[in-house]
PDBML (XML) file of the C-alpha atoms, coordinates in Angstrom:
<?xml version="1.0" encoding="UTF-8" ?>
<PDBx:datablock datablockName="MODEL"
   xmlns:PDBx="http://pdbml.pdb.org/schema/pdbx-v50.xsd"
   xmlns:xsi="http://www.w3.org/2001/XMLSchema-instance"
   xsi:schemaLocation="http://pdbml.pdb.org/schema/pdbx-v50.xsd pdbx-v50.xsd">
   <PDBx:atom_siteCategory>
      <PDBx:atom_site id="1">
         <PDBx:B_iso_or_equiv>0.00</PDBx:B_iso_or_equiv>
         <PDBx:Cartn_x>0.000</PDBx:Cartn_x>
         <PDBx:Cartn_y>0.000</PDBx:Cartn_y>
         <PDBx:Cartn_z>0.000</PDBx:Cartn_z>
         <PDBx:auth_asym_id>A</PDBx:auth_asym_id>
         <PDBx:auth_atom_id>CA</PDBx:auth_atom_id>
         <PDBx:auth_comp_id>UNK</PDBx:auth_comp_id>
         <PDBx:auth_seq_id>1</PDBx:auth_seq_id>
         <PDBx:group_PDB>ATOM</PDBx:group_PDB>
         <PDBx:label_alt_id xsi:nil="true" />
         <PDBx:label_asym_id>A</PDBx:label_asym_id>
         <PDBx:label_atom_id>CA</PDBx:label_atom_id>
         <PDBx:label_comp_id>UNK</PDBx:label_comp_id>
         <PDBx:label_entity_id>1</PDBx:label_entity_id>
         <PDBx:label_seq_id>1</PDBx:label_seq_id>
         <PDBx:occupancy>1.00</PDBx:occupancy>
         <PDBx:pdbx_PDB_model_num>1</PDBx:pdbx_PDB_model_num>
         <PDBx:type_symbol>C</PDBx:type_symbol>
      </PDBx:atom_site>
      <PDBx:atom_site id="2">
         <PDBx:B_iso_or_equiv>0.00</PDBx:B_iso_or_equiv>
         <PDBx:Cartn_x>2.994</PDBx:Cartn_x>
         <PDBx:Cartn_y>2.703</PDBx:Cartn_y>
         <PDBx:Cartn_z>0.755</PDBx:Cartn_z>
         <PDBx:auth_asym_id>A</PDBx:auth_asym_id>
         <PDBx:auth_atom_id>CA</PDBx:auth_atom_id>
         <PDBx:auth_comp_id>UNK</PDBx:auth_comp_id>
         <PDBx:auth_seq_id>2</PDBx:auth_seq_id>
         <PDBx:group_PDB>ATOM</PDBx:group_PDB>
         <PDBx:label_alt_id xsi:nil="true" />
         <PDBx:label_asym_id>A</PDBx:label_asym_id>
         <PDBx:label_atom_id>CA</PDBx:label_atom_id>
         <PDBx:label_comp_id>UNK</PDBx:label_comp_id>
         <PDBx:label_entity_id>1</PDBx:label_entity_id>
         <PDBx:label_seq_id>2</PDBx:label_seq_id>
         <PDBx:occupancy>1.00</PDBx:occupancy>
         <PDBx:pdbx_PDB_model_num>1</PDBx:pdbx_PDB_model_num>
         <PDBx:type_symbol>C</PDBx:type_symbol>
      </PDBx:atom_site>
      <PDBx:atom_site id="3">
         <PDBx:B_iso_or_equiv>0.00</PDBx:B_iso_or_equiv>
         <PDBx:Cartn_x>4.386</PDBx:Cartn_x>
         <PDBx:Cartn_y>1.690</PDBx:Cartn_y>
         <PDBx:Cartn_z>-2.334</PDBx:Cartn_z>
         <PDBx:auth_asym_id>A</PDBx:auth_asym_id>
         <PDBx:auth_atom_id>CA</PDBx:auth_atom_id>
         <PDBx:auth_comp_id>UNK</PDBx:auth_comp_id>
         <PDBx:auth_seq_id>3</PDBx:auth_seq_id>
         <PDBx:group_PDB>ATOM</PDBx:group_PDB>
         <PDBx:label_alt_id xsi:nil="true" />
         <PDBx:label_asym_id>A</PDBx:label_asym_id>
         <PDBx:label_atom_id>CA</PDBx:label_atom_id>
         <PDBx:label_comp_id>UNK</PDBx:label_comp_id>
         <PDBx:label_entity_id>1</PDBx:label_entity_id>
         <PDBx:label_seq_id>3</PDBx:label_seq_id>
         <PDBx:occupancy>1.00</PDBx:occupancy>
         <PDBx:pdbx_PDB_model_num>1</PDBx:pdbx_PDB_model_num>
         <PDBx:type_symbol>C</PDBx:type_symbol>
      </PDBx:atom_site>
      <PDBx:atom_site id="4">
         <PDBx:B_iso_or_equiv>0.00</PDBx:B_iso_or_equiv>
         <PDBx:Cartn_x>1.419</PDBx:Cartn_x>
         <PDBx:Cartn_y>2.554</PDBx:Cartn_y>
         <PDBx:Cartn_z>-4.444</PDBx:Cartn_z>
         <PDBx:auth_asym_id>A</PDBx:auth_asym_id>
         <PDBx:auth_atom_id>CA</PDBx:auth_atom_id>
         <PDBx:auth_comp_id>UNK</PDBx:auth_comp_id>
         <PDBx:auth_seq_id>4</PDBx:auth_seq_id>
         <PDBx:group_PDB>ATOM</PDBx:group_PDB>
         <PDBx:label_alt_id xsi:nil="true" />
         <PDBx:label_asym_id>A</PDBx:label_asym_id>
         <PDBx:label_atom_id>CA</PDBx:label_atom_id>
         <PDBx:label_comp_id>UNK</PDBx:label_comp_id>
         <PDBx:label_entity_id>1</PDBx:label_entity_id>
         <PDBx:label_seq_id>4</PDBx:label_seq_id>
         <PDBx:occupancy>1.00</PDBx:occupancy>
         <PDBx:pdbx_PDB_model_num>1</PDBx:pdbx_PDB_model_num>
         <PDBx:type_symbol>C</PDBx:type_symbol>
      </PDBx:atom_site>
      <PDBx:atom_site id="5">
         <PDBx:B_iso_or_equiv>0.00</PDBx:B_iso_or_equiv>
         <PDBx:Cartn_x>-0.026</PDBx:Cartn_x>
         <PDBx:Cartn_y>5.637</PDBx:Cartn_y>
         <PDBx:Cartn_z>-2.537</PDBx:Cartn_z>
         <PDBx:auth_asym_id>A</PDBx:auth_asym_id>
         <PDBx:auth_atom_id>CA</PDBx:auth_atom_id>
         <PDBx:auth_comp_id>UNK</PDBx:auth_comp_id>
         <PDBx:auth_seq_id>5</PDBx:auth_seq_id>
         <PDBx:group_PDB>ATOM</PDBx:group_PDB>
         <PDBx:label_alt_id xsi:nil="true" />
         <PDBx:label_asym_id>A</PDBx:label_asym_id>
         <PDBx:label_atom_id>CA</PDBx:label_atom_id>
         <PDBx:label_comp_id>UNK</PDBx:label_comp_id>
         <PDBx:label_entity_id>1</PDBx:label_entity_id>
         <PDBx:label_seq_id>5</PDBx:label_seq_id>
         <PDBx:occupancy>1.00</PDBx:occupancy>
         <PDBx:pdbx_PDB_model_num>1</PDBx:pdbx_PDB_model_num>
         <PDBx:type_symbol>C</PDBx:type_symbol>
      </PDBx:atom_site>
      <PDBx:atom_site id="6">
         <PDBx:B_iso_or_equiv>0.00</PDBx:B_iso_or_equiv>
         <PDBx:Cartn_x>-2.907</PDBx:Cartn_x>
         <PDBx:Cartn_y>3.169</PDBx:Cartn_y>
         <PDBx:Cartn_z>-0.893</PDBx:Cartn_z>
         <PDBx:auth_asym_id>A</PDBx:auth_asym_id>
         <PDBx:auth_atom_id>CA</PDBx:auth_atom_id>
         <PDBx:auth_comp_id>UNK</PDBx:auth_comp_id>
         <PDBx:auth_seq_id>6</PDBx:auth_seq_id>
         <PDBx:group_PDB>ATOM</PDBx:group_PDB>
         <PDBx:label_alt_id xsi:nil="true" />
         <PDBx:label_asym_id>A</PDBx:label_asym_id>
         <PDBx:label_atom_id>CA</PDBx:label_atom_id>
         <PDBx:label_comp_id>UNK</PDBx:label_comp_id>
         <PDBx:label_entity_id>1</PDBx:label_entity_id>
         <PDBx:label_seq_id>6</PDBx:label_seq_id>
         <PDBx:occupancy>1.00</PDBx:occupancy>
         <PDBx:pdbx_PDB_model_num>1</PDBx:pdbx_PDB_model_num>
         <PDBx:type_symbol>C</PDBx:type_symbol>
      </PDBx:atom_site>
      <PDBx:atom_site id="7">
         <PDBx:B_iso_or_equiv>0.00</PDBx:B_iso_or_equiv>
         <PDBx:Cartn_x>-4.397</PDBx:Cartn_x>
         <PDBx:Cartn_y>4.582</PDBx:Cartn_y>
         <PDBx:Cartn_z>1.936</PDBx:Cartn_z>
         <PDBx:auth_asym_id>A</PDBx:auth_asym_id>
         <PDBx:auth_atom_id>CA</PDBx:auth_atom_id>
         <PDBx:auth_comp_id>UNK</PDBx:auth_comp_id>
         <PDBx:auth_seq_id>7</PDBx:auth_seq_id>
         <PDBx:group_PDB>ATOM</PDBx:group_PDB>
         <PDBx:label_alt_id xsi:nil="true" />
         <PDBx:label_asym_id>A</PDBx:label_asym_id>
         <PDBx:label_atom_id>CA</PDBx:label_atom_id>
         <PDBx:label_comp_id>UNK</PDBx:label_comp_id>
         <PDBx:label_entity_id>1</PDBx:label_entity_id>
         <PDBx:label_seq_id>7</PDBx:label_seq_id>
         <PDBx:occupancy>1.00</PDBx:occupancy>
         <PDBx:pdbx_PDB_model_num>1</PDBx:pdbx_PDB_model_num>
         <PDBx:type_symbol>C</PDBx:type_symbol>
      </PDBx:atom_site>
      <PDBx:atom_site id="8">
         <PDBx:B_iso_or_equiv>0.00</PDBx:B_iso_or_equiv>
         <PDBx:Cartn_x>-4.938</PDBx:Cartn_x>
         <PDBx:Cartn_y>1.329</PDBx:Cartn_y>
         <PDBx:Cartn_z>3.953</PDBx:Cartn_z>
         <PDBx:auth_asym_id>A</PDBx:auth_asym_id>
         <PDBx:auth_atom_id>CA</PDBx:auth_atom_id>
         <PDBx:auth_comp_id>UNK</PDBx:auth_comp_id>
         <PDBx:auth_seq_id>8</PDBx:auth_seq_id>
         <PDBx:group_PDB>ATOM</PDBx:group_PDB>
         <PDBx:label_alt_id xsi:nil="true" />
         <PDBx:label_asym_id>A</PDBx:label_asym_id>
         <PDBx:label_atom_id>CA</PDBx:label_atom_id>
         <PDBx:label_comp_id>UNK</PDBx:label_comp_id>
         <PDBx:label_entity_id>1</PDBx:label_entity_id>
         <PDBx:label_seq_id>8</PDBx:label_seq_id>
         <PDBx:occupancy>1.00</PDBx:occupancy>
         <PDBx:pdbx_PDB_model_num>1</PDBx:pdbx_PDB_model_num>
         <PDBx:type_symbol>C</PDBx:type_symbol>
      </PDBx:atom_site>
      <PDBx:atom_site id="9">
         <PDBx:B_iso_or_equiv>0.00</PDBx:B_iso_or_equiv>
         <PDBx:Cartn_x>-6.795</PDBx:Cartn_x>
         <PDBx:Cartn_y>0.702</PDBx:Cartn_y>
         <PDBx:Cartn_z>7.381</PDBx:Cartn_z>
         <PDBx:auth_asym_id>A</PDBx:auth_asym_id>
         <PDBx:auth_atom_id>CA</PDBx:auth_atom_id>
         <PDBx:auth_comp_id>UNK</PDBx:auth_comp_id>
         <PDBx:auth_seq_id>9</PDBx:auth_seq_id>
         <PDBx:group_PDB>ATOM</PDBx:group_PDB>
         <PDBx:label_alt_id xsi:nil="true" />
         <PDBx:label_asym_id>A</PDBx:label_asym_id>
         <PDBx:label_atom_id>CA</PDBx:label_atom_id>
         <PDBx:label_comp_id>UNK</PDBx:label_comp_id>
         <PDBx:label_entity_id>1</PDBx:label_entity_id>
         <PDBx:label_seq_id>9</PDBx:label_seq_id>
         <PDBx:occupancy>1.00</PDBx:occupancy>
         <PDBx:pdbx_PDB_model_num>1</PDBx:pdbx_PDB_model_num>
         <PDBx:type_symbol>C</PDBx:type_symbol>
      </PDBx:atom_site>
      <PDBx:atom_site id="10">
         <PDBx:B_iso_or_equiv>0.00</PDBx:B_iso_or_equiv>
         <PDBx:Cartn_x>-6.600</PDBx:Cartn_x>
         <PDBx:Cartn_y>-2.479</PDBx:Cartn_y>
         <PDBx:Cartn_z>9.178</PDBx:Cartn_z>
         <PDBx:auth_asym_id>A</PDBx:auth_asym_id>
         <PDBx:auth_atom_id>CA</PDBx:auth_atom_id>
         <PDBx:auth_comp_id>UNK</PDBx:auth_comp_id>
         <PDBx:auth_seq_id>10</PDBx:auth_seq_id>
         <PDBx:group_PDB>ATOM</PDBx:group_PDB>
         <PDBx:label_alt_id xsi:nil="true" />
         <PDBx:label_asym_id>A</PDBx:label_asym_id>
         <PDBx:label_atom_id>CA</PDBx:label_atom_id>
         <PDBx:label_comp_id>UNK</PDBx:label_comp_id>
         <PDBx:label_entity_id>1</PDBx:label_entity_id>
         <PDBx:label_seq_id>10</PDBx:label_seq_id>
         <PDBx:occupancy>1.00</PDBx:occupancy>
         <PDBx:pdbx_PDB_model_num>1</PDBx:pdbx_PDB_model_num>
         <PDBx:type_symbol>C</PDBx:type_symbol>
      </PDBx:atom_site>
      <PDBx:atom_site id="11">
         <PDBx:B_iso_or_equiv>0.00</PDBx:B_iso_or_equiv>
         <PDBx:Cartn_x>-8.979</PDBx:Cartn_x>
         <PDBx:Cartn_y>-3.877</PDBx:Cartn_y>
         <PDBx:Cartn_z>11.295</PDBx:Cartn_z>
         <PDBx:auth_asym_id>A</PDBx:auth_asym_id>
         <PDBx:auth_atom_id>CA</PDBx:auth_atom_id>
         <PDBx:auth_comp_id>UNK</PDBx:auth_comp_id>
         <PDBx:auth_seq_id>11</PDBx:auth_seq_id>
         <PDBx:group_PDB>ATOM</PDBx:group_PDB>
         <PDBx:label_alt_id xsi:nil="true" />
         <PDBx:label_asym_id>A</PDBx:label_asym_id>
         <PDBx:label_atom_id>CA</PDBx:label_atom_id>
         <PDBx:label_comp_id>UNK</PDBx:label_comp_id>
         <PDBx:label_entity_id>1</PDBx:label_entity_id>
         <PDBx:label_seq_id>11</PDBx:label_seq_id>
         <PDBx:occupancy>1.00</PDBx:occupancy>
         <PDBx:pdbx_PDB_model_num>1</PDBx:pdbx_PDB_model_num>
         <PDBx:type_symbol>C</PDBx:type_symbol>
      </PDBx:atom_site>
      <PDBx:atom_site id="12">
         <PDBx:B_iso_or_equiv>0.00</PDBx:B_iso_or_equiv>
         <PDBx:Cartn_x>-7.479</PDBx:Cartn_x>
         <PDBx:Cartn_y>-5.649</PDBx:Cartn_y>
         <PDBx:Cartn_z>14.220</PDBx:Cartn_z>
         <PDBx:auth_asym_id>A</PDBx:auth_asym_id>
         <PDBx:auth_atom_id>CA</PDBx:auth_atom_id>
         <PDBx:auth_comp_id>UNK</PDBx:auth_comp_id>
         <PDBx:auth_seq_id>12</PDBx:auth_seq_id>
         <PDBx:group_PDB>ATOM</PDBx:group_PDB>
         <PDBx:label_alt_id xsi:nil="true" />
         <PDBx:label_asym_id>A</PDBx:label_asym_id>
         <PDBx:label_atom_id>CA</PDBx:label_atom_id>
         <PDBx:label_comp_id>UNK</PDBx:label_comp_id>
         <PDBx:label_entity_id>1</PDBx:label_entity_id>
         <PDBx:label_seq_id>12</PDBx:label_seq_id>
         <PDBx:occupancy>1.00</PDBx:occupancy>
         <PDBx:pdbx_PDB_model_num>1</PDBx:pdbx_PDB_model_num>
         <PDBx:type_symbol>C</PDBx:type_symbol>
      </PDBx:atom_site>
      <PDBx:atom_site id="13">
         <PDBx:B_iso_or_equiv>0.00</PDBx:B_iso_or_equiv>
         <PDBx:Cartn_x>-8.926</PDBx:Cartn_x>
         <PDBx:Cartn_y>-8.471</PDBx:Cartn_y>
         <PDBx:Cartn_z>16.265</PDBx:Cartn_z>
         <PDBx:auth_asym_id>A</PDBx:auth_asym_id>
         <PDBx:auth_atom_id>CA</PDBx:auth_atom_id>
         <PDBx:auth_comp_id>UNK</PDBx:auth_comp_id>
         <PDBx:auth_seq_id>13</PDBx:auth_seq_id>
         <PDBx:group_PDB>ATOM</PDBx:group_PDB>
         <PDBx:label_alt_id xsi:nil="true" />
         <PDBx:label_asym_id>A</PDBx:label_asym_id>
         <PDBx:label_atom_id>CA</PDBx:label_atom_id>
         <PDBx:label_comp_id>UNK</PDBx:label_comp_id>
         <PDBx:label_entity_id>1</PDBx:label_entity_id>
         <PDBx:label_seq_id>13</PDBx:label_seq_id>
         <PDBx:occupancy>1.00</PDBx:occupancy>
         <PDBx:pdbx_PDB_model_num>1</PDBx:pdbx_PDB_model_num>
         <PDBx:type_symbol>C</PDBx:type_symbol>
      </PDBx:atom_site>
      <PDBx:atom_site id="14">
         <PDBx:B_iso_or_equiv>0.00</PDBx:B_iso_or_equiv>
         <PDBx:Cartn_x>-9.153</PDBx:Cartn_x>
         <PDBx:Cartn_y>-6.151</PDBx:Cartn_y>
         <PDBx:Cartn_z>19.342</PDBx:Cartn_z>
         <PDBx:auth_asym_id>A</PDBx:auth_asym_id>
         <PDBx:auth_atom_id>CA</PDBx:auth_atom_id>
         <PDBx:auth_comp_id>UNK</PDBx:auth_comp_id>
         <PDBx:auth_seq_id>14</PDBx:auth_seq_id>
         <PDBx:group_PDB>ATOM</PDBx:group_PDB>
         <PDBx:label_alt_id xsi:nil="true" />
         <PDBx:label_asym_id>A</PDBx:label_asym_id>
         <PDBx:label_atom_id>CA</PDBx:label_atom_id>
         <PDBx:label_comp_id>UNK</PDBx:label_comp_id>
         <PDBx:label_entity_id>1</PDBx:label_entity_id>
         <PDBx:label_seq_id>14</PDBx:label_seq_id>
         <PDBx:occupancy>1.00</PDBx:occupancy>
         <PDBx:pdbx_PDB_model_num>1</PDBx:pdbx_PDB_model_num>
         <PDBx:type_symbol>C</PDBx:type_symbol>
      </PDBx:atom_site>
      <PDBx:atom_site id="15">
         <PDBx:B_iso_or_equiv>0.00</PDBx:B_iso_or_equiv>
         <PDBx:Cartn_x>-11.339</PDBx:Cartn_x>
         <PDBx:Cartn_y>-4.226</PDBx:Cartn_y>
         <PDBx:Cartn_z>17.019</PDBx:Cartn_z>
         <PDBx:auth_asym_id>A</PDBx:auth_asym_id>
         <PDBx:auth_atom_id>CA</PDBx:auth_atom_id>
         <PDBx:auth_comp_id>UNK</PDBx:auth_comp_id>
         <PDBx:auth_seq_id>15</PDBx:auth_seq_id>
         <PDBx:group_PDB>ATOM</PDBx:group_PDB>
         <PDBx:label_alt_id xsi:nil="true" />
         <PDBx:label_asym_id>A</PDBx:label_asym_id>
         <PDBx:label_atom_id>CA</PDBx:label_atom_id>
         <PDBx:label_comp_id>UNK</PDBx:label_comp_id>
         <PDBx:label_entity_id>1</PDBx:label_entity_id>
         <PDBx:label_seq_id>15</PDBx:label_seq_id>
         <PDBx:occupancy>1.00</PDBx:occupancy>
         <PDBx:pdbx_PDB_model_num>1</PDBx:pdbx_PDB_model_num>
         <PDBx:type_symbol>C</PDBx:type_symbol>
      </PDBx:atom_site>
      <PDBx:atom_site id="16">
         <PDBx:B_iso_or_equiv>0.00</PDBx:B_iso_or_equiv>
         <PDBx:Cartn_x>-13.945</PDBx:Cartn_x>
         <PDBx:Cartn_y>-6.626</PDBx:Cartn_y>
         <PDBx:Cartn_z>17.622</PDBx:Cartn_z>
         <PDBx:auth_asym_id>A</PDBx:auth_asym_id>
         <PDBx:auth_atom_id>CA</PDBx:auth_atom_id>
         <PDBx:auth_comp_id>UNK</PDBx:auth_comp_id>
         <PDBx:auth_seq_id>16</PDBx:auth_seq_id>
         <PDBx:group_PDB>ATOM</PDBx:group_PDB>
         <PDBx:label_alt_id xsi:nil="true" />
         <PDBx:label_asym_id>A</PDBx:label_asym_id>
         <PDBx:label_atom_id>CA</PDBx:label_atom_id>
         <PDBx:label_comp_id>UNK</PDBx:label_comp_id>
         <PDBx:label_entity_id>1</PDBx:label_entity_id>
         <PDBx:label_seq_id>16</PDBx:label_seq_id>
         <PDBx:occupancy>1.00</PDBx:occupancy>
         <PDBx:pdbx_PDB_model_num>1</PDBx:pdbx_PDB_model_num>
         <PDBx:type_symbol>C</PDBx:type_symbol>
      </PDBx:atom_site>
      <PDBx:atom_site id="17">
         <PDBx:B_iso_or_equiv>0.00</PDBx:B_iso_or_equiv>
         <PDBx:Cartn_x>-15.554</PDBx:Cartn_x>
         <PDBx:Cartn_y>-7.974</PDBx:Cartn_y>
         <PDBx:Cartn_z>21.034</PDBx:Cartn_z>
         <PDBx:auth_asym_id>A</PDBx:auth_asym_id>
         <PDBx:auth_atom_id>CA</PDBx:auth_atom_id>
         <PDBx:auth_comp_id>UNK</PDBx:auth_comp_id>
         <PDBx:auth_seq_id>17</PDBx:auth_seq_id>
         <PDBx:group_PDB>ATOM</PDBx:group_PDB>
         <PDBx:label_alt_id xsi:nil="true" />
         <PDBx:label_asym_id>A</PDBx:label_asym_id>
         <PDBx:label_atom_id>CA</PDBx:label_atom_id>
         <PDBx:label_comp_id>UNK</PDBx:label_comp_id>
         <PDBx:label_entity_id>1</PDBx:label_entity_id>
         <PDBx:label_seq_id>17</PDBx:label_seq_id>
         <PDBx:occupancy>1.00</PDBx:occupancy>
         <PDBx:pdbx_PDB_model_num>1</PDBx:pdbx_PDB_model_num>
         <PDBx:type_symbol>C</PDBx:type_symbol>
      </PDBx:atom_site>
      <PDBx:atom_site id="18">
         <PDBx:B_iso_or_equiv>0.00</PDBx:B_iso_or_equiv>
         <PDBx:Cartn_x>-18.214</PDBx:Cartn_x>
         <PDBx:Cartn_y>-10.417</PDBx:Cartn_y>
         <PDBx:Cartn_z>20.989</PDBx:Cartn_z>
         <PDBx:auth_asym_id>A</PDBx:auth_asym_id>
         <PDBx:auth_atom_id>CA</PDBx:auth_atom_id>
         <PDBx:auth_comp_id>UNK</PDBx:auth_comp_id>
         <PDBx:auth_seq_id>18</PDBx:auth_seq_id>
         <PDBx:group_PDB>ATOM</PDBx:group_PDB>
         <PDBx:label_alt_id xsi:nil="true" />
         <PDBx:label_asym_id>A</PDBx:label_asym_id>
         <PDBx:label_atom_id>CA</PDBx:label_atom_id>
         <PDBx:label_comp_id>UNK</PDBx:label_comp_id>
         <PDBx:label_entity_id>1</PDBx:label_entity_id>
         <PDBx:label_seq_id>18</PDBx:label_seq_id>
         <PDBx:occupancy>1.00</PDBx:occupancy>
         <PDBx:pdbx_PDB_model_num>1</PDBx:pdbx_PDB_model_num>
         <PDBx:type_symbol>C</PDBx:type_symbol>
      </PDBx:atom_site>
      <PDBx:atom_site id="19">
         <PDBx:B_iso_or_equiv>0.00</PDBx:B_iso_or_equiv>
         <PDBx:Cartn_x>-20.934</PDBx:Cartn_x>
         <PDBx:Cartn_y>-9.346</PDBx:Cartn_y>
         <PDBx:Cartn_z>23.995</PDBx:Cartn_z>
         <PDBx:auth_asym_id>A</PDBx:auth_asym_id>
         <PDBx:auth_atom_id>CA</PDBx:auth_atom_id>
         <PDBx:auth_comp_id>UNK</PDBx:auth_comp_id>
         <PDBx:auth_seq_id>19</PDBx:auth_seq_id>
         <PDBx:group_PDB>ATOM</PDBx:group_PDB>
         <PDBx:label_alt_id xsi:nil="true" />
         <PDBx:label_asym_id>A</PDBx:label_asym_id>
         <PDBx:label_atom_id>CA</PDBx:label_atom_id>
         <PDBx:label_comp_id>UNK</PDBx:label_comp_id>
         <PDBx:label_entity_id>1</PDBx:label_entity_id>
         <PDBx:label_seq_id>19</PDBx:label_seq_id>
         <PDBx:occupancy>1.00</PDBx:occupancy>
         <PDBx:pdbx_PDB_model_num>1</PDBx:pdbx_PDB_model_num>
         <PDBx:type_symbol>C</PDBx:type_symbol>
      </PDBx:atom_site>
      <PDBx:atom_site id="20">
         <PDBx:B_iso_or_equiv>0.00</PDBx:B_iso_or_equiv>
         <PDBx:Cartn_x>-23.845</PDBx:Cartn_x>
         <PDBx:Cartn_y>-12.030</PDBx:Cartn_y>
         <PDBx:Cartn_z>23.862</PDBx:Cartn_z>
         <PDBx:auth_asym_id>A</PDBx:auth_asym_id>
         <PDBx:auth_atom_id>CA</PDBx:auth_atom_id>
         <PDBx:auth_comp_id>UNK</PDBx:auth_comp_id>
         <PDBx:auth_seq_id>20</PDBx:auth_seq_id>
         <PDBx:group_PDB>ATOM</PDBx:group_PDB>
         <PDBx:label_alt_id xsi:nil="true" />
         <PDBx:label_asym_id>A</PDBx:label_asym_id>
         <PDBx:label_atom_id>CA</PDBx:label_atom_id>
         <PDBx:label_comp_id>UNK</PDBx:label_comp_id>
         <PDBx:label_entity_id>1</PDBx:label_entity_id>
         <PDBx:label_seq_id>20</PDBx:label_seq_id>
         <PDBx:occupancy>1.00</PDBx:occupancy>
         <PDBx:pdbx_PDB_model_num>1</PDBx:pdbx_PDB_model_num>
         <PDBx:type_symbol>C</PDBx:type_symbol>
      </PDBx:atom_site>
      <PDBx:atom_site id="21">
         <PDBx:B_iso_or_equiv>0.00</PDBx:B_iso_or_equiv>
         <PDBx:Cartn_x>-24.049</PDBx:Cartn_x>
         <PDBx:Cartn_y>-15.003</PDBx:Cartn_y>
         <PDBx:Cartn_z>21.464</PDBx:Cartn_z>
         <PDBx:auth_asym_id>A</PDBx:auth_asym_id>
         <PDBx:auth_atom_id>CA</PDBx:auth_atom_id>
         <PDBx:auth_comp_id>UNK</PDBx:auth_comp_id>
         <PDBx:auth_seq_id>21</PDBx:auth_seq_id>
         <PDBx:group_PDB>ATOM</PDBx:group_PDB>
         <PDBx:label_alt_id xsi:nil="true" />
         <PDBx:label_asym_id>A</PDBx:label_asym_id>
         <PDBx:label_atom_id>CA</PDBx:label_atom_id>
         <PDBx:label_comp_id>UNK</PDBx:label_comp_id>
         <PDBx:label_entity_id>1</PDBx:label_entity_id>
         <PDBx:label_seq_id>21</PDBx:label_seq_id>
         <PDBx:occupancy>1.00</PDBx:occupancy>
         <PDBx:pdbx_PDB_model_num>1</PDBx:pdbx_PDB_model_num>
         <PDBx:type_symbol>C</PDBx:type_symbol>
      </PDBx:atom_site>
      <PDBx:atom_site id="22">
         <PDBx:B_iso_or_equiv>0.00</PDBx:B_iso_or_equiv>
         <PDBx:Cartn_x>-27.269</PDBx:Cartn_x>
         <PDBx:Cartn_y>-17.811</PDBx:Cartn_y>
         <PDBx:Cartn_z>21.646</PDBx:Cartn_z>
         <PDBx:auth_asym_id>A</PDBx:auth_asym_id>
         <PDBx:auth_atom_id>CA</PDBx:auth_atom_id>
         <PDBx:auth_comp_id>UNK</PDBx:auth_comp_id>
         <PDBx:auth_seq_id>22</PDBx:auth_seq_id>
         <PDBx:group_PDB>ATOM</PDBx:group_PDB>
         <PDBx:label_alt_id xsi:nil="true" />
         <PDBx:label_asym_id>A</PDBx:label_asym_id>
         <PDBx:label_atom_id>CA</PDBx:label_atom_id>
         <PDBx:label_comp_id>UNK</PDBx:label_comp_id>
         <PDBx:label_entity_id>1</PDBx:label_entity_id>
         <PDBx:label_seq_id>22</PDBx:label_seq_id>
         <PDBx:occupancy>1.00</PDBx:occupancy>
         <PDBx:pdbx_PDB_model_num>1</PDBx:pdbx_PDB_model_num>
         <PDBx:type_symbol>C</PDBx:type_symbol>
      </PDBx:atom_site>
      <PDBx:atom_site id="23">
         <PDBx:B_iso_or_equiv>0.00</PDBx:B_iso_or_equiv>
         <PDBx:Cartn_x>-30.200</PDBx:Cartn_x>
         <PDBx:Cartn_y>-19.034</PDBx:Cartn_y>
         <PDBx:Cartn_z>19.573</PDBx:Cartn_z>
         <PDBx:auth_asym_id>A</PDBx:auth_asym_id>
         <PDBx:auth_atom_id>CA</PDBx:auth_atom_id>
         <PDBx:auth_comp_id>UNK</PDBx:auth_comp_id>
         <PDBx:auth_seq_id>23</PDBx:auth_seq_id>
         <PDBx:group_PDB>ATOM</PDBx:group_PDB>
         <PDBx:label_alt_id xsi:nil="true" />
         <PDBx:label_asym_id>A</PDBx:label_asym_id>
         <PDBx:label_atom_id>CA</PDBx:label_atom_id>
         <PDBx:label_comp_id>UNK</PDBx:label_comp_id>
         <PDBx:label_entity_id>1</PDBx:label_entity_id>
         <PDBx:label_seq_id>23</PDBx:label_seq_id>
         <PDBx:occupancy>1.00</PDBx:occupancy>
         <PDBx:pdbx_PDB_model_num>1</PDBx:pdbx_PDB_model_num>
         <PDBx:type_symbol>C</PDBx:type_symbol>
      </PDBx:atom_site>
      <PDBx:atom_site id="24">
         <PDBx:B_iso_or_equiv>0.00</PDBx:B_iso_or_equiv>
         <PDBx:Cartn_x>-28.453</PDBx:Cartn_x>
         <PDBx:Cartn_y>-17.598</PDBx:Cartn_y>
         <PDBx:Cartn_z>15.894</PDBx:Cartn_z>
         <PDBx:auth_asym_id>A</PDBx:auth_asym_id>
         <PDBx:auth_atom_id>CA</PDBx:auth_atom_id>
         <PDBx:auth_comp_id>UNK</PDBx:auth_comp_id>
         <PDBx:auth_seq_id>24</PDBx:auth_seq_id>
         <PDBx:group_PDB>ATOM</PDBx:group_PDB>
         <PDBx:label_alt_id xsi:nil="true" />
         <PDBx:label_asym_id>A</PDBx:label_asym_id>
         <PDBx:label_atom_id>CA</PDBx:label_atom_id>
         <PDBx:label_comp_id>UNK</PDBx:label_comp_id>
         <PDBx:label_entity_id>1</PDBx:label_entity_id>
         <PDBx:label_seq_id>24</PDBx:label_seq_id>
         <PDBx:occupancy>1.00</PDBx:occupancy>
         <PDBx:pdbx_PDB_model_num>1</PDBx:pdbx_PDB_model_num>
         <PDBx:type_symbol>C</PDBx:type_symbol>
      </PDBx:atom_site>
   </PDBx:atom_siteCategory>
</PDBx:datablock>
């Protein structure tokens, strides 16, 4: 991406937090 002039955004796994999960 620096290479080409990309402006690039990453999305972490600490991005993310899971708070409830059950029936789907």
């Amino acid at each position: 991406a620096h290479e080409m002039g990309v402006p690039i955004t990453g999305l972490h796994p600490g991005d993310y937090e899971i708070l409830s999960q059950g029936d789907g």
